[in-house]
C-alpha atoms as a PDB file:
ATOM      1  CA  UNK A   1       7.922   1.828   7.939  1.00  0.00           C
ATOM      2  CA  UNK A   2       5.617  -0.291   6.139  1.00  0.00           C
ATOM      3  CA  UNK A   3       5.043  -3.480   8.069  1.00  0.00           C
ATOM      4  CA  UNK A   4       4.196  -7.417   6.586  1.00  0.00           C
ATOM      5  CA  UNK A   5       0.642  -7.997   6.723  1.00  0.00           C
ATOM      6  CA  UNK A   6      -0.448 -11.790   8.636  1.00  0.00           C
ATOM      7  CA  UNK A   7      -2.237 -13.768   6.076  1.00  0.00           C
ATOM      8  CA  UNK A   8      -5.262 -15.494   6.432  1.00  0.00           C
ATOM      9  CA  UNK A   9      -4.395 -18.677   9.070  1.00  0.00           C
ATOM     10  CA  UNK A  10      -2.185 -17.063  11.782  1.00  0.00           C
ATOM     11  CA  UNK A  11      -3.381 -17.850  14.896  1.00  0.00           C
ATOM     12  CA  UNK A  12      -3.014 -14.514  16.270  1.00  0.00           C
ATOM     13  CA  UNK A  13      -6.035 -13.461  13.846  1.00  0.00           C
ATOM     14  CA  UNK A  14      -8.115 -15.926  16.037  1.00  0.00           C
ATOM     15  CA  UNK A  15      -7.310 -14.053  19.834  1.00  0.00           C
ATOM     16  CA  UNK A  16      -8.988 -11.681  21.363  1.00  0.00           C
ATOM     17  CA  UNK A  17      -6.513  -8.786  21.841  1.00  0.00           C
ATOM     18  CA  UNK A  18      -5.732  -7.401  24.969  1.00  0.00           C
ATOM     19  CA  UNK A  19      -5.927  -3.659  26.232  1.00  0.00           C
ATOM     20  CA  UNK A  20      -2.920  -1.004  26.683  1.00  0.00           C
ATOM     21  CA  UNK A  21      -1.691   1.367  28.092  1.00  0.00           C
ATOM     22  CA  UNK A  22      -0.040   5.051  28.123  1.00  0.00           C
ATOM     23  CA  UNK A  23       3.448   3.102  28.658  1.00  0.00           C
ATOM     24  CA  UNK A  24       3.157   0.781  25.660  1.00  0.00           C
ATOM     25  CA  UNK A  25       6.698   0.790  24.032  1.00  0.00           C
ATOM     26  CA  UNK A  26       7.023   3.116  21.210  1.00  0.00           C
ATOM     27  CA  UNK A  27       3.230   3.642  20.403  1.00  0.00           C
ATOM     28  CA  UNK A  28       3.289   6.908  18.514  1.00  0.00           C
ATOM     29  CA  UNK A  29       6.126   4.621  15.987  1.00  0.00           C
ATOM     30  CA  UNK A  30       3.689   1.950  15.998  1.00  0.00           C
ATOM     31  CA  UNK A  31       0.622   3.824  14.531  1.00  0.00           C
ATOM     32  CA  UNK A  32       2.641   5.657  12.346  1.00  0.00           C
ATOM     33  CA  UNK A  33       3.811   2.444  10.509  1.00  0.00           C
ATOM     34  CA  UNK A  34       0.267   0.921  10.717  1.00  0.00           C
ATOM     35  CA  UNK A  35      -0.969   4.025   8.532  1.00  0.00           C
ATOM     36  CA  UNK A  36       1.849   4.021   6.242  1.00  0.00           C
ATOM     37  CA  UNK A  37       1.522  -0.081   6.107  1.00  0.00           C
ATOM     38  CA  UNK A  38      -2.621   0.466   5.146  1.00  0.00           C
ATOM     39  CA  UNK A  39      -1.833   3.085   2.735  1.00  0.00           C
ATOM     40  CA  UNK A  40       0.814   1.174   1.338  1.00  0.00           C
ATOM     41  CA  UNK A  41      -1.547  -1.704   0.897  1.00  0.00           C
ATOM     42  CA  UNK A  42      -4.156   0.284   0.093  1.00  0.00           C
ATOM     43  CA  UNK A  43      -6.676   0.030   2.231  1.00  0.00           C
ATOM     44  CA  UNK A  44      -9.328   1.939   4.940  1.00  0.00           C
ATOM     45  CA  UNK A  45      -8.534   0.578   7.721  1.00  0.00           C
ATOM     46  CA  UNK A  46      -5.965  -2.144   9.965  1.00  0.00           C
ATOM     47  CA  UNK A  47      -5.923  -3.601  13.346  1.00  0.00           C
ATOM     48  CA  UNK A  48      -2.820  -4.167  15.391  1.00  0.00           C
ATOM     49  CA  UNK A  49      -3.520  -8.133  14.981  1.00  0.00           C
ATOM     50  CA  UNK A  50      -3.076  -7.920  11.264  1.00  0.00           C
ATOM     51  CA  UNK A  51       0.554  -6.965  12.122  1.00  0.00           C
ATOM     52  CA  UNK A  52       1.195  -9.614  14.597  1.00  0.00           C
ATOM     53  CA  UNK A  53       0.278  -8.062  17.439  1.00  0.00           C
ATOM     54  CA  UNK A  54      -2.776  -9.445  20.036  1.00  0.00           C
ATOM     55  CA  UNK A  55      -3.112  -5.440  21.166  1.00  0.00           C
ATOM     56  CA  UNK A  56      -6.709  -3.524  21.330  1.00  0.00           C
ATOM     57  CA  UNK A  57      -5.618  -0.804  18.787  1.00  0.00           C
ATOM     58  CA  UNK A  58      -6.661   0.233  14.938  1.00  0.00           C
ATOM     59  CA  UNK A  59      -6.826   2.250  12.633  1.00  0.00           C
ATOM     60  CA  UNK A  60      -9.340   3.667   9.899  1.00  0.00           C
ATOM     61  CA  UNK A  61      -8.953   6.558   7.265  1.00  0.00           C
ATOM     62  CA  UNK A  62     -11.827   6.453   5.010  1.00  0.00           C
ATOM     63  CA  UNK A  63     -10.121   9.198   2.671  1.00  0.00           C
ATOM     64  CA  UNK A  64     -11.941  12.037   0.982  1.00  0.00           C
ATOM     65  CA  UNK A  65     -14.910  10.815  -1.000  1.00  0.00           C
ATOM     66  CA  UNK A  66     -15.692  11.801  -4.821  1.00  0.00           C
ATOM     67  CA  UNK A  67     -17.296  15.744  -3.498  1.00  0.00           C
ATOM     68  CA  UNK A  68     -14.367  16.432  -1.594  1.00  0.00           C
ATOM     69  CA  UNK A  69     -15.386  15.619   2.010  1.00  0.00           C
ATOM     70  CA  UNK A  70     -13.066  14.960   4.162  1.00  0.00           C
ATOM     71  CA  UNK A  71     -12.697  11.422   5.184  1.00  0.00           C
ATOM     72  CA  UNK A  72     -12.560   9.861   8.708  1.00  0.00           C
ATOM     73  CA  UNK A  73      -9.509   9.496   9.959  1.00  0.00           C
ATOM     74  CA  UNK A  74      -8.982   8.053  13.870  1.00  0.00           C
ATOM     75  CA  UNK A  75      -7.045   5.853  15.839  1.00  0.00           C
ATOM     76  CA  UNK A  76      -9.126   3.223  18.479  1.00  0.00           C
ATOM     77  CA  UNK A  77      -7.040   2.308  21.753  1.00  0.00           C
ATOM     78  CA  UNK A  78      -8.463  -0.167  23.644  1.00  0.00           C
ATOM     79  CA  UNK A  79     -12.536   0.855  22.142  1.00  0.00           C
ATOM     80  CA  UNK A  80     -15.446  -0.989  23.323  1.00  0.00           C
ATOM     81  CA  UNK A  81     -18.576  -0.899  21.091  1.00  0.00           C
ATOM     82  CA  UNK A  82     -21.711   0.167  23.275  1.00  0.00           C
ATOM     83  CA  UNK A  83     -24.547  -0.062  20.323  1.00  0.00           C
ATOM     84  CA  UNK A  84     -24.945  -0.749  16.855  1.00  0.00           C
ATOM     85  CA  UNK A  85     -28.563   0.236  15.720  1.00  0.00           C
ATOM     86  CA  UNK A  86     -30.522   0.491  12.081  1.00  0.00           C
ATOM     87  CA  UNK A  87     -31.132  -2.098   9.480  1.00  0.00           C
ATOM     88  CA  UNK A  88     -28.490  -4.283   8.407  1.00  0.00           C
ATOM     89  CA  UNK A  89     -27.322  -3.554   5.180  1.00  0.00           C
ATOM     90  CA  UNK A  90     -25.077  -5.649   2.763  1.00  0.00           C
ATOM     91  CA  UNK A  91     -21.931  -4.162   1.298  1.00  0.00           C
ATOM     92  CA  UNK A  92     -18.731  -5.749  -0.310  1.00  0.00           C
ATOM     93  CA  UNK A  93     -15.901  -6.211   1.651  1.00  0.00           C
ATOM     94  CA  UNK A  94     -12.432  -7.103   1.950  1.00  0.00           C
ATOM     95  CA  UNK A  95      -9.689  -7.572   3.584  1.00  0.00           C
ATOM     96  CA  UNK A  96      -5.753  -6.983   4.019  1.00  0.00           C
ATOM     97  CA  UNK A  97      -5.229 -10.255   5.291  1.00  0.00           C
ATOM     98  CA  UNK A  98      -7.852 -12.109   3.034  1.00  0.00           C
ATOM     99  CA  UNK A  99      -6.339 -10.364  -0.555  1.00  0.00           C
ATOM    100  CA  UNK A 100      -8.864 -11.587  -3.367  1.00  0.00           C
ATOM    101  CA  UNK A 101     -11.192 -12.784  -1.622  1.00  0.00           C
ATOM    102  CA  UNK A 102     -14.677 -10.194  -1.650  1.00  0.00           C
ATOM    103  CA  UNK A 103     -17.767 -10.955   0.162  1.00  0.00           C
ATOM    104  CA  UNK A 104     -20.909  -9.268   0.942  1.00  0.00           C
ATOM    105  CA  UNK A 105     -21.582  -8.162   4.441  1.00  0.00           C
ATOM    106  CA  UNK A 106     -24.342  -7.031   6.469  1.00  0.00           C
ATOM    107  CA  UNK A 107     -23.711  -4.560   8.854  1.00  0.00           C
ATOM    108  CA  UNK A 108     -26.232  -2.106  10.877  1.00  0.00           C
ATOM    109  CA  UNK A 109     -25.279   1.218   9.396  1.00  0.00           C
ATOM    110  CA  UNK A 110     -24.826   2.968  13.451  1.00  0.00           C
ATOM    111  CA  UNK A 111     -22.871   2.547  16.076  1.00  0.00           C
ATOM    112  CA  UNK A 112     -21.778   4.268  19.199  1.00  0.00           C
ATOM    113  CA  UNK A 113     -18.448   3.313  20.260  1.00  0.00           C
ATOM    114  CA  UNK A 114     -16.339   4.402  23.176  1.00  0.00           C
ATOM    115  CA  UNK A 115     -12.400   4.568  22.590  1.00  0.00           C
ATOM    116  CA  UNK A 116      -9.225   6.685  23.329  1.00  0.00           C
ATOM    117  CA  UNK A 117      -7.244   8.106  20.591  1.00  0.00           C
ATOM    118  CA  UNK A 118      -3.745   8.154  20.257  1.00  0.00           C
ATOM    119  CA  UNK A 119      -3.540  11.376  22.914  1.00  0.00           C
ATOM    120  CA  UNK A 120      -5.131   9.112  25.534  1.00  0.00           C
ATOM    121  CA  UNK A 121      -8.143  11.407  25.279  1.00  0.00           C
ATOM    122  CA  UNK A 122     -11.250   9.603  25.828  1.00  0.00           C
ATOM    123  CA  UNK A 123     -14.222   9.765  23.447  1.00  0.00           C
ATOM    124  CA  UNK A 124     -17.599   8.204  23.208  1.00  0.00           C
ATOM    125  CA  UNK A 125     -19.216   8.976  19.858  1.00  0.00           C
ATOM    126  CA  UNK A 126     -22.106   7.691  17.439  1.00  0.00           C
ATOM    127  CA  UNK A 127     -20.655   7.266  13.881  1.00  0.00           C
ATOM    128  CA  UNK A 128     -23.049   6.165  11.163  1.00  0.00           C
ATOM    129  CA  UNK A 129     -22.559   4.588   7.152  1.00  0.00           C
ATOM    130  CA  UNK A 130     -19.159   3.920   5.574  1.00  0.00           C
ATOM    131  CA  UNK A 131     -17.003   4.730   8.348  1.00  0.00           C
ATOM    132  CA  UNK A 132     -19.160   2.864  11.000  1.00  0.00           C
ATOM    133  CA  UNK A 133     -18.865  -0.357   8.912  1.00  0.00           C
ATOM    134  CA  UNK A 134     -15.209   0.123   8.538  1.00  0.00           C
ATOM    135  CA  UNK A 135     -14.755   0.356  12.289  1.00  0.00           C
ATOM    136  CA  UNK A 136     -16.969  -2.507  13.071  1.00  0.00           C
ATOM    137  CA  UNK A 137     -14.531  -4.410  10.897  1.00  0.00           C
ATOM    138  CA  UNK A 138     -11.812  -3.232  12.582  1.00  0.00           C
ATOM    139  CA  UNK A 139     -13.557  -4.393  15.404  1.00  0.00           C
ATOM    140  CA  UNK A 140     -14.344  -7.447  14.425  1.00  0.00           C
ATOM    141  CA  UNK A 141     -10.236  -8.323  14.205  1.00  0.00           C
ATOM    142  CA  UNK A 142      -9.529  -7.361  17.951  1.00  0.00           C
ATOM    143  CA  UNK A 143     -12.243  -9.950  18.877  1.00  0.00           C
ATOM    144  CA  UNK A 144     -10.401 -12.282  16.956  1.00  0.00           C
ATOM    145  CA  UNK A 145     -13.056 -12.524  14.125  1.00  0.00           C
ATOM    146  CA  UNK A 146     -13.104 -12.090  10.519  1.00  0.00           C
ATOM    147  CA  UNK A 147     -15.183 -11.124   7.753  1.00  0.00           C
ATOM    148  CA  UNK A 148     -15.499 -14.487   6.630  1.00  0.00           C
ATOM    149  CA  UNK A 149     -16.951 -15.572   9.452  1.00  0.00           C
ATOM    150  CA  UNK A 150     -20.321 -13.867   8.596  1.00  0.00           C
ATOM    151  CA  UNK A 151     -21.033 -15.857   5.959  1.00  0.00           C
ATOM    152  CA  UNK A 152     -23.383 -18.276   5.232  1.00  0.00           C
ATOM    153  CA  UNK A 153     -21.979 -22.700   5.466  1.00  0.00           C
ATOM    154  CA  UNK A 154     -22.422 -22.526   1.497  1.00  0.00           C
ATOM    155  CA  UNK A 155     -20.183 -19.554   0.795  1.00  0.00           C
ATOM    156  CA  UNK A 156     -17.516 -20.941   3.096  1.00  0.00           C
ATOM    157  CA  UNK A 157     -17.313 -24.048   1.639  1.00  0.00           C
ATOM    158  CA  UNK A 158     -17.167 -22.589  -1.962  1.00  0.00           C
ATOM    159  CA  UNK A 159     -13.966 -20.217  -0.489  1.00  0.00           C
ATOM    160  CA  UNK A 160     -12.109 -22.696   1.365  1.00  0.00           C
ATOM    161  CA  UNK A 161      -9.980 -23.685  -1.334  1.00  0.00           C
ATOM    162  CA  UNK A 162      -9.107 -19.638  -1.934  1.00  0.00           C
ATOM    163  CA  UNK A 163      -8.486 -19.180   1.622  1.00  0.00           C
ATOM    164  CA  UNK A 164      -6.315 -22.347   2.188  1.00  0.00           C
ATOM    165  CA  UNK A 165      -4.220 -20.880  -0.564  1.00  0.00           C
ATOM    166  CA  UNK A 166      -3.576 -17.733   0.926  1.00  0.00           C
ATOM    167  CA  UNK A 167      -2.605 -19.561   4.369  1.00  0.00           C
ATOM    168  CA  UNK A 168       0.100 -21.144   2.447  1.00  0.00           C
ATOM    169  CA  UNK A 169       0.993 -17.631   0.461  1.00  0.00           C
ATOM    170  CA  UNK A 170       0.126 -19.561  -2.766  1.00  0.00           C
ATOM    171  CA  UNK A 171      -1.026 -15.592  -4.031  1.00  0.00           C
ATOM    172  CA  UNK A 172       0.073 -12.881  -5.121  1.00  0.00           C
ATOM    173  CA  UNK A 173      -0.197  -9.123  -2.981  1.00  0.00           C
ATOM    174  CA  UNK A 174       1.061  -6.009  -3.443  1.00  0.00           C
ATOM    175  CA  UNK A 175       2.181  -5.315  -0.304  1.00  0.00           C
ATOM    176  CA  UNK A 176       4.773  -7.048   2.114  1.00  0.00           C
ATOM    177  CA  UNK A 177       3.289 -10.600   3.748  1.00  0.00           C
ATOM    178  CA  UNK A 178       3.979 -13.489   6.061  1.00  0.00           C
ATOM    179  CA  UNK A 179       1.897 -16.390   5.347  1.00  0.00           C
ATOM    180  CA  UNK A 180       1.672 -19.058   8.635  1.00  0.00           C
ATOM    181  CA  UNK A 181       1.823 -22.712   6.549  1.00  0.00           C
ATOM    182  CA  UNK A 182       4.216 -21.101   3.454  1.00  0.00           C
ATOM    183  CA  UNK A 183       6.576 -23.542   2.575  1.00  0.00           C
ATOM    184  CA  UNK A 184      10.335 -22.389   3.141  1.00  0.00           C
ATOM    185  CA  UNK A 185      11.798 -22.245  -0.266  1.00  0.00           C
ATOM    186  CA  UNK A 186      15.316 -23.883  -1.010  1.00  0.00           C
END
């Protein structure tokens, strides 16, 4: 089931999301619809906040890339980052619950990060490039931070305008929405 996306402005965006456990009500149902919600919306990646819900879980699927390599697929219960190492390096980014809005983004290109998947098995692993930066955003949403909030006074003044409108759904998506200040329409 493909799931409304918060917008830019919802509060829950802002928390820093709480860990669960094996008993969480229908879990296995819950990632399923966050994959077929991210897919839907095309993206890489979507944390449980982005849904509504102030939970320590997401999910990343980096897809194949242009050789035929298989992507990176995984789902992050409750992960804790331990390290992220290297140089930073700036890449374009986006986000589900920022549509049209793209920003560059420095990010150190290794991490090591420990999580359980959705079997409860624990892991600890180093992940490096594409899929670590896509995780560390992921990341970034169950600390209750955003992408945006990298960037420099400037750029955030020269966005406000974009991002107010999206907080009041003044745009359009392609995928399902709520928007926290949208006007009810009569």
């Amino acid at each position: 089931m493909k799931l409304p996306i918060v917008a830019y402005g919802d509060p829950v965006l802002r928390k820093v999301c709480v860990n669960i456990d094996e008993n969480y009500p229908d879990l296995d149902q819950l990632i399923a619809n966050m994959f077929d919600t991210m897919y839907y919306a095309s993206g890489v990646g979507l944390a449980a906040p982005q849904i509504g819900l102030p939970i320590r879980l997401f999910i990343v699927d980096t897809g194949d890339d242009e050789d035929g390599n298989k992507g990176y697929k995984k789902v992050f219960i409750n992960a804790e980052m331990i390290e992220e190492t290297g140089e930073p390096w700036a890449f374009t980014e986006g986000c589900l619950s920022i549509p049209e809005i793209r920003e560059d983004v420095f990010r150190k290109p290794n991490i090591r990060i420990k999580y359980y998947d959705e079997n409860w098995q624990l892991h600890e692993e180093e992940v490096t490039g594409m899929p670590a930066r896509v995780i560390q955003h992921e990341y970034d949403h169950i600390l209750g931070k955003l992408f945006t909030d990298t960037l420099g006074v400037l750029r955030k003044r020269m966005i406000k305008s974009k991002l107010d409108c999206i907080s009041r759904g003044d745009i359009r998506a392609d995928y399902k929405m709520k928007f926290p200040q949208q006007r009810k329409k009569r």
